[in-house]
C-alpha atoms as a PDB file:
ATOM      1  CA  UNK A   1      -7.847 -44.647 -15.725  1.00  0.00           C
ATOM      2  CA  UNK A   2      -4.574 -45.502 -14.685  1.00  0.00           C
ATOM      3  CA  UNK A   3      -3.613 -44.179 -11.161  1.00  0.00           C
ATOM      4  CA  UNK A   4      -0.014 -43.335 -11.641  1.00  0.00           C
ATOM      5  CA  UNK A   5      -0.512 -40.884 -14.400  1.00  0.00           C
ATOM      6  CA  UNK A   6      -3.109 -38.825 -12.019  1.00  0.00           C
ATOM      7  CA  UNK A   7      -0.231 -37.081 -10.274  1.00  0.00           C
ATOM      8  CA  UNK A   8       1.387 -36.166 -13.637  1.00  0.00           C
ATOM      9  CA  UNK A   9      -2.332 -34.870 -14.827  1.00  0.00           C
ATOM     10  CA  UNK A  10      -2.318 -32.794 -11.950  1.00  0.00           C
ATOM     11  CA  UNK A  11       0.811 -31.687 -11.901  1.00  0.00           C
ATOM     12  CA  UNK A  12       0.145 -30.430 -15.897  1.00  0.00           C
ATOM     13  CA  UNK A  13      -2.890 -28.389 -14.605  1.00  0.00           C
ATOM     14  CA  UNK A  14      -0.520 -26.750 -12.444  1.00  0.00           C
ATOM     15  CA  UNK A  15       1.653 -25.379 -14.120  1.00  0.00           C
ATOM     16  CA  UNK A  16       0.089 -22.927 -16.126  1.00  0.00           C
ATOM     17  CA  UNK A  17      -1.765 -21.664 -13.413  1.00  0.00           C
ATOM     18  CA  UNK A  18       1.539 -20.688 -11.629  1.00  0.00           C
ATOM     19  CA  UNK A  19       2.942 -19.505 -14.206  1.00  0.00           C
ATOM     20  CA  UNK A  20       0.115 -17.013 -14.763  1.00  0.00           C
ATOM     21  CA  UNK A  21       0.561 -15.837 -10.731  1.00  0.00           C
ATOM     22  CA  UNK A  22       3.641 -14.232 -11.962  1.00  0.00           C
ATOM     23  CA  UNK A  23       2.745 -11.913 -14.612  1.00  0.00           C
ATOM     24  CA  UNK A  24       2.820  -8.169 -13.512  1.00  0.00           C
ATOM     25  CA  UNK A  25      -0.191  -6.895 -14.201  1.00  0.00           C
ATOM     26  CA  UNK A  26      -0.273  -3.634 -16.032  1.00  0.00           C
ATOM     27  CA  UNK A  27      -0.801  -0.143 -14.752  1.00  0.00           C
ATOM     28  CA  UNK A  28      -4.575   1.405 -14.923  1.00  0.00           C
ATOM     29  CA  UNK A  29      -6.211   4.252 -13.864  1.00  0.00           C
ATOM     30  CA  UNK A  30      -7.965   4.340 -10.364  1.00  0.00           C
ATOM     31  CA  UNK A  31      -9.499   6.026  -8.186  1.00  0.00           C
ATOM     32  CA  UNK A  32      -9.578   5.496  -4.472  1.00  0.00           C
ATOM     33  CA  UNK A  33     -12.127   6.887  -2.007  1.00  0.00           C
ATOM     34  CA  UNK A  34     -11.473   8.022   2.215  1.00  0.00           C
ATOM     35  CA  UNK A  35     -13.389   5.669   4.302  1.00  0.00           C
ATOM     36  CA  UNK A  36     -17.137   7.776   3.714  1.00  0.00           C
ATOM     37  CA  UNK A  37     -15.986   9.205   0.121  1.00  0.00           C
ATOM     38  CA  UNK A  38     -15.458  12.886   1.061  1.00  0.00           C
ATOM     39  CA  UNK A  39     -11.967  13.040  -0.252  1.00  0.00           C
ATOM     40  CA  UNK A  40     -10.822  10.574  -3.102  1.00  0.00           C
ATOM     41  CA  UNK A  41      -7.822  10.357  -4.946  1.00  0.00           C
ATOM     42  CA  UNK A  42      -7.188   9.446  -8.823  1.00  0.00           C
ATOM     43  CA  UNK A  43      -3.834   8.279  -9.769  1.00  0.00           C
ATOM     44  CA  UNK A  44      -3.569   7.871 -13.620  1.00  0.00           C
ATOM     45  CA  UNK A  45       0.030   6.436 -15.151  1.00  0.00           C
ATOM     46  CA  UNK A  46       2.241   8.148 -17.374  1.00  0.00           C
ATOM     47  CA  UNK A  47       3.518   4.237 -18.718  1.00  0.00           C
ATOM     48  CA  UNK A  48       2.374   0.614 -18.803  1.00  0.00           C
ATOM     49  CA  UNK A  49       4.502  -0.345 -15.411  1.00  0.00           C
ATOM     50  CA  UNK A  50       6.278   1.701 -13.065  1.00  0.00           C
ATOM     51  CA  UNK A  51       5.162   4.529 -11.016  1.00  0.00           C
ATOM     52  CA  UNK A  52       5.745   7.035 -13.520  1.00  0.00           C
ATOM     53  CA  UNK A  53       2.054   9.624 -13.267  1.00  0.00           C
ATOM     54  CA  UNK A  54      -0.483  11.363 -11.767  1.00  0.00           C
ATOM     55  CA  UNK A  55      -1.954  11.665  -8.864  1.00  0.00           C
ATOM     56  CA  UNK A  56      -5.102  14.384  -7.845  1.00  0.00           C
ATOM     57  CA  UNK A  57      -6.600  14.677  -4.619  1.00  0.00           C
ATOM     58  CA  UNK A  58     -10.295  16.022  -4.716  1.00  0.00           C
ATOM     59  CA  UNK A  59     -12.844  17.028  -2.087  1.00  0.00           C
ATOM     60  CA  UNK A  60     -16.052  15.469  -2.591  1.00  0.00           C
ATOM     61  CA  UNK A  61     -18.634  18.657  -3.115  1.00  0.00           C
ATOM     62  CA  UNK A  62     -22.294  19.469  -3.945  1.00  0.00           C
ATOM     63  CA  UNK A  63     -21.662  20.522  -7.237  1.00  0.00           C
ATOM     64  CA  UNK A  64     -18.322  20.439  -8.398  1.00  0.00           C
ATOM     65  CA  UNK A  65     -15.226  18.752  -6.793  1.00  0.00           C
ATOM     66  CA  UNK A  66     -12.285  20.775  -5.686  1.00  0.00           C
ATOM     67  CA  UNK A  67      -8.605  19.570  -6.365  1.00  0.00           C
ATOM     68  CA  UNK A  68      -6.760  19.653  -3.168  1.00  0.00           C
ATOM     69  CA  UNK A  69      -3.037  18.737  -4.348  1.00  0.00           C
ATOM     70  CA  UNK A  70      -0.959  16.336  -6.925  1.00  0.00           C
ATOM     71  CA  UNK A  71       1.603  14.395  -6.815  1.00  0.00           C
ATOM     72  CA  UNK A  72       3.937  13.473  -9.604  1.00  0.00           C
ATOM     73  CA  UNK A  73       3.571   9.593  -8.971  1.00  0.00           C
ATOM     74  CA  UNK A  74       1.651   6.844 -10.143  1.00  0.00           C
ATOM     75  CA  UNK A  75       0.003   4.217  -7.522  1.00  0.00           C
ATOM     76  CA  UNK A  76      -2.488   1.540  -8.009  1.00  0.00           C
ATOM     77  CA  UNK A  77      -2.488   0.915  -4.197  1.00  0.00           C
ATOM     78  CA  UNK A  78      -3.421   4.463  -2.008  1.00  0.00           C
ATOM     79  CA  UNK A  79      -4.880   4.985   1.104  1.00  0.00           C
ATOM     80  CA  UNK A  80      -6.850   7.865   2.367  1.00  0.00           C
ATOM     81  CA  UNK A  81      -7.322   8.629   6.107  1.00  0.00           C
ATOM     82  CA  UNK A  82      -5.889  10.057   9.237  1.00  0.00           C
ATOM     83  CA  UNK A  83      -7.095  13.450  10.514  1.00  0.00           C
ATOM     84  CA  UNK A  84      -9.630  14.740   8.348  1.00  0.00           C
ATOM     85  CA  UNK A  85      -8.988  12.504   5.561  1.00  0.00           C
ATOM     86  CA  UNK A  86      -5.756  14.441   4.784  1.00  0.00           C
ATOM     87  CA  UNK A  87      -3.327  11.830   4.361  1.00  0.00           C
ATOM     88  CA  UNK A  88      -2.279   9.439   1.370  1.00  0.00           C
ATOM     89  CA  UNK A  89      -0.597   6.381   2.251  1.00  0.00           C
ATOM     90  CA  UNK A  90       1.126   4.891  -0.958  1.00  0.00           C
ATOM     91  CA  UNK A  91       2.305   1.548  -1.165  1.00  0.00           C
ATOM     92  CA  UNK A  92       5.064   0.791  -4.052  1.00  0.00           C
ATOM     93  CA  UNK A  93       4.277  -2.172  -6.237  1.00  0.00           C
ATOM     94  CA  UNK A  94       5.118  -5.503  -7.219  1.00  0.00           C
ATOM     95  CA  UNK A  95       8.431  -4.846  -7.156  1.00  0.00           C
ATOM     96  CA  UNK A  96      10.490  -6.624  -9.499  1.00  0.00           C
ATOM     97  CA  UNK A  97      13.773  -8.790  -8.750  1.00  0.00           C
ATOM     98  CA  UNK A  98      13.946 -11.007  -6.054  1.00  0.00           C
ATOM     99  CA  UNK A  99      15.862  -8.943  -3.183  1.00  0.00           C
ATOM    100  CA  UNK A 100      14.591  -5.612  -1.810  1.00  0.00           C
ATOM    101  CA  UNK A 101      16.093  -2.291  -2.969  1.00  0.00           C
ATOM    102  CA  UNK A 102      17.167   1.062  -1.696  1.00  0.00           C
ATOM    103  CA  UNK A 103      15.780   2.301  -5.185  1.00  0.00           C
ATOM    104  CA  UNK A 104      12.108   0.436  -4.560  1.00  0.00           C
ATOM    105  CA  UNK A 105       9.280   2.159  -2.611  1.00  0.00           C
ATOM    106  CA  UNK A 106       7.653  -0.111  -0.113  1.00  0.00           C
ATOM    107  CA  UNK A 107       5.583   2.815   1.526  1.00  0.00           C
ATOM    108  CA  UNK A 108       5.237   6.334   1.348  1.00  0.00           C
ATOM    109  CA  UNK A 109       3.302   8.829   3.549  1.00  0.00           C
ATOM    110  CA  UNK A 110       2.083  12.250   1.577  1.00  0.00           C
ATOM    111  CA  UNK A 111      -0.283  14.802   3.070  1.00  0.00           C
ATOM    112  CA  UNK A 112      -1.438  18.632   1.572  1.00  0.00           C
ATOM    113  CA  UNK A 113       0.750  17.890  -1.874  1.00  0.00           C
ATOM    114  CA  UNK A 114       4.076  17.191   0.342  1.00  0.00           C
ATOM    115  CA  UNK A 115       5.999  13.934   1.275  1.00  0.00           C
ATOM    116  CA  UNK A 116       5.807  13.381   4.779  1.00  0.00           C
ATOM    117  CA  UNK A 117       8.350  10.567   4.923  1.00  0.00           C
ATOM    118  CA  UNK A 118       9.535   7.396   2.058  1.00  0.00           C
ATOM    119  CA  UNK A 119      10.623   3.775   3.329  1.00  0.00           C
ATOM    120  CA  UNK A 120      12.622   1.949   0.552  1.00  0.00           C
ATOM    121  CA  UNK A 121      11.983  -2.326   0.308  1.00  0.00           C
ATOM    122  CA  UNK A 122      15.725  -2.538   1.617  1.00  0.00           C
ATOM    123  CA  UNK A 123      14.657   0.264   4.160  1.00  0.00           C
ATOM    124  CA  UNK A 124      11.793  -1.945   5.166  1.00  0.00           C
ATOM    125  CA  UNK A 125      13.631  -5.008   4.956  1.00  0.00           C
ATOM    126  CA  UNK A 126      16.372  -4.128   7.301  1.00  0.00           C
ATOM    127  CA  UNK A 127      13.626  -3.038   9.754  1.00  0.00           C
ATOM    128  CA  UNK A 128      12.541  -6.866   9.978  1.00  0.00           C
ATOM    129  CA  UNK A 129       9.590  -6.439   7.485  1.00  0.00           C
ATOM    130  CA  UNK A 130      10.802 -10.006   5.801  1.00  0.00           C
ATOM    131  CA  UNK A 131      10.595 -10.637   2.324  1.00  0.00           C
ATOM    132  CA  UNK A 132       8.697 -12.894  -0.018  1.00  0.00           C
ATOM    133  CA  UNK A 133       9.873 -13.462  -3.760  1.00  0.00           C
ATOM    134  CA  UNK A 134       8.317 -15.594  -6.541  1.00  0.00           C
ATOM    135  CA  UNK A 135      10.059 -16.030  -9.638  1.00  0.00           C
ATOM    136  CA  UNK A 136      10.530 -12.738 -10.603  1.00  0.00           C
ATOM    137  CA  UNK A 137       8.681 -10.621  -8.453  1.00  0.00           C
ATOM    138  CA  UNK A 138       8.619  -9.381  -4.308  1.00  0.00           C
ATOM    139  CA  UNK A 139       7.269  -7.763  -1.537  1.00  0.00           C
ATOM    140  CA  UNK A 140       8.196  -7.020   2.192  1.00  0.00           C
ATOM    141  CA  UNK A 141       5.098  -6.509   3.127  1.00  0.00           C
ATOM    142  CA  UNK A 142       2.162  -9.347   3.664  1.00  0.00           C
ATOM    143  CA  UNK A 143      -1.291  -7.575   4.886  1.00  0.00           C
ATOM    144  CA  UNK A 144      -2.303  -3.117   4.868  1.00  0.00           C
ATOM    145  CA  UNK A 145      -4.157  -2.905   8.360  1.00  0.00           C
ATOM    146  CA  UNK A 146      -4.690   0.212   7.681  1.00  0.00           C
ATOM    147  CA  UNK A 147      -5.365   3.702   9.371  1.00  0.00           C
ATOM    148  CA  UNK A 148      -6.346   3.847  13.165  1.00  0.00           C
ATOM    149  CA  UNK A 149      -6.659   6.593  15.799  1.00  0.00           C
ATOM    150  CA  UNK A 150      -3.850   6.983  18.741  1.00  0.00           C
ATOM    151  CA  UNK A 151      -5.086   9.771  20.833  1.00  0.00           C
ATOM    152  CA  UNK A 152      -6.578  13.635  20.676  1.00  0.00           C
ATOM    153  CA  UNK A 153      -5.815  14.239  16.092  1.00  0.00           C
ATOM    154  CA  UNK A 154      -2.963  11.672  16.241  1.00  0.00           C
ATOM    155  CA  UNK A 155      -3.751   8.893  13.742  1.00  0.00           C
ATOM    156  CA  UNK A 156      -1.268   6.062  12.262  1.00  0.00           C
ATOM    157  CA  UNK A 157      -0.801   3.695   9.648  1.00  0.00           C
ATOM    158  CA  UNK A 158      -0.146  -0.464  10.535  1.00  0.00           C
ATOM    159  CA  UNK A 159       1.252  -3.035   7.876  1.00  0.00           C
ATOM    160  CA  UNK A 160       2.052  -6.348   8.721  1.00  0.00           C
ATOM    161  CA  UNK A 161       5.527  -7.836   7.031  1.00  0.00           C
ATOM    162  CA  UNK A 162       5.575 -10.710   5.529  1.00  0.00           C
ATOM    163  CA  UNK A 163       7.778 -11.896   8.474  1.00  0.00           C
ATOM    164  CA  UNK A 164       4.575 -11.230  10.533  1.00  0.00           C
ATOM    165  CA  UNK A 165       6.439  -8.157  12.238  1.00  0.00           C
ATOM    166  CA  UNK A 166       3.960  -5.366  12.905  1.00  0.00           C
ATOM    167  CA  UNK A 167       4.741  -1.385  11.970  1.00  0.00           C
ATOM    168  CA  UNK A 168       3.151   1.338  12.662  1.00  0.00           C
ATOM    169  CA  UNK A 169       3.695   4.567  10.963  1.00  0.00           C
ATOM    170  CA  UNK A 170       2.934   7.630  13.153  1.00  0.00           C
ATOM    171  CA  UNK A 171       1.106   9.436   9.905  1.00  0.00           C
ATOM    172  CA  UNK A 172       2.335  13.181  11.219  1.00  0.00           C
ATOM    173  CA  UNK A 173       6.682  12.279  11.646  1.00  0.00           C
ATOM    174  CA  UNK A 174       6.355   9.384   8.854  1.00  0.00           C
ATOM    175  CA  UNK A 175       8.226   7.324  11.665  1.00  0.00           C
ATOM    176  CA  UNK A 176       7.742   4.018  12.728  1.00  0.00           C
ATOM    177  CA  UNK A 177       6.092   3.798  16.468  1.00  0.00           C
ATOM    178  CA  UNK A 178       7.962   1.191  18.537  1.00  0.00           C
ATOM    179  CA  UNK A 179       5.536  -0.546  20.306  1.00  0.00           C
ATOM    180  CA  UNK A 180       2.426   1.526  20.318  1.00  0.00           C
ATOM    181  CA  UNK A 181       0.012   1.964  22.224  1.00  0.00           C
ATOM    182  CA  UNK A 182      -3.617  -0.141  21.873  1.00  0.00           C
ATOM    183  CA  UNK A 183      -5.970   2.704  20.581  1.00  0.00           C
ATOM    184  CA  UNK A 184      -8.640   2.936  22.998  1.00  0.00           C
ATOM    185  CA  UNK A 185     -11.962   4.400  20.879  1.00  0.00           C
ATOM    186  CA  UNK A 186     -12.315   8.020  19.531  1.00  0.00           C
ATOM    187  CA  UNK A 187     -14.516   9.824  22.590  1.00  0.00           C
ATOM    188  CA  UNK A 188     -18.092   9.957  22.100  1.00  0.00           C
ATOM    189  CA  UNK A 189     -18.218   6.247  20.930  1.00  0.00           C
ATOM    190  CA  UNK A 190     -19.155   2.925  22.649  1.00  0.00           C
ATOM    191  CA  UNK A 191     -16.126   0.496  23.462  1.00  0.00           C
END
């Protein structure tokens, strides 16, 4: 085989592979679970994309579940936690475009069927979250950390921007905790 057409050969393979890594992915139902599964939440879409929907809260119980609240929104990505599993954290989609928005959610915070506090993409962005865009699509936001306990009920939320910038959402206010504290562990457990 002739060596000089190898890069071209790879370079083919390529292509279509990156141009798949672009396609939004359309909306599905889901159903996300607390950490041990007593409280779940199942978020069903009113349209193919968006966050046009559904969302119902249940408690997990011997015979029947009980709905807890709803929220008219559609998410494929939510979080359950904080004090007694009481908390939803949302995180907006894919977003598309290629520069954050005021009218794009990046995160929201929800607990007993009531917004606790909404961060726009722009919001986010201006914060120092970063951005990172591919051809048609973006996010501000490169890892979920997830929930984790500050002291006595007091829980939070931590992302990590994509500019490697750390927030933490105080879960109770919605606001973001500048530098917080390292948790020590919940009482009653081993460091």
């Amino acid at each position: 085989m002739n060596m000089r057409f190898l890069p071209a050969c790879c370079l083919l393979l390529a292509l279509p592979v990156s141009a798949l890594a672009d396609e939004e992915a359309a909306n599905r139902p889901v159903v996300r679970s607390s950490q041990y599964g007593a409280i779940y939440a199942r978020s069903v879409p009113d349209e193919g994309y968006g966050q046009k929907g559904r969302t119902t809260v249940f408690s997990v119980g011997k015979e029947r579940d009980t709905v807890l609240n709803t929220y008219n929104w559609y998410a494929n990505e939510i979080h359950i936690g904080g004090s007694g599993d009481r908390t939803l954290v949302r995180l907006g989609p894919w977003q598309r475009g290629r520069q954050a928005n005021a009218a794009h959610l990046a995160l929201g915070i929800y607990r007993d069927g009531k917004t606790i506090r909404e961060y726009s993409t722009l919001e986010m962005q201006s914060l120092g979250s970063g951005l990172s865009s591919s051809t048609s699509h973006y996010t501000v936001f490169r890892k979920q950390l997830g929930f984790r306990w500050l002291s006595g009920n007091n829980f939070a939320y931590d992302v990590r921007g994509e500019s490697g910038k750390r927030f933490t959402f105080d879960l109770d206010s919605g606001k973001i905790i500048p530098n917080p504290p390292v948790s020590p562990p919940p009482p009653g457990t081993a460091p």
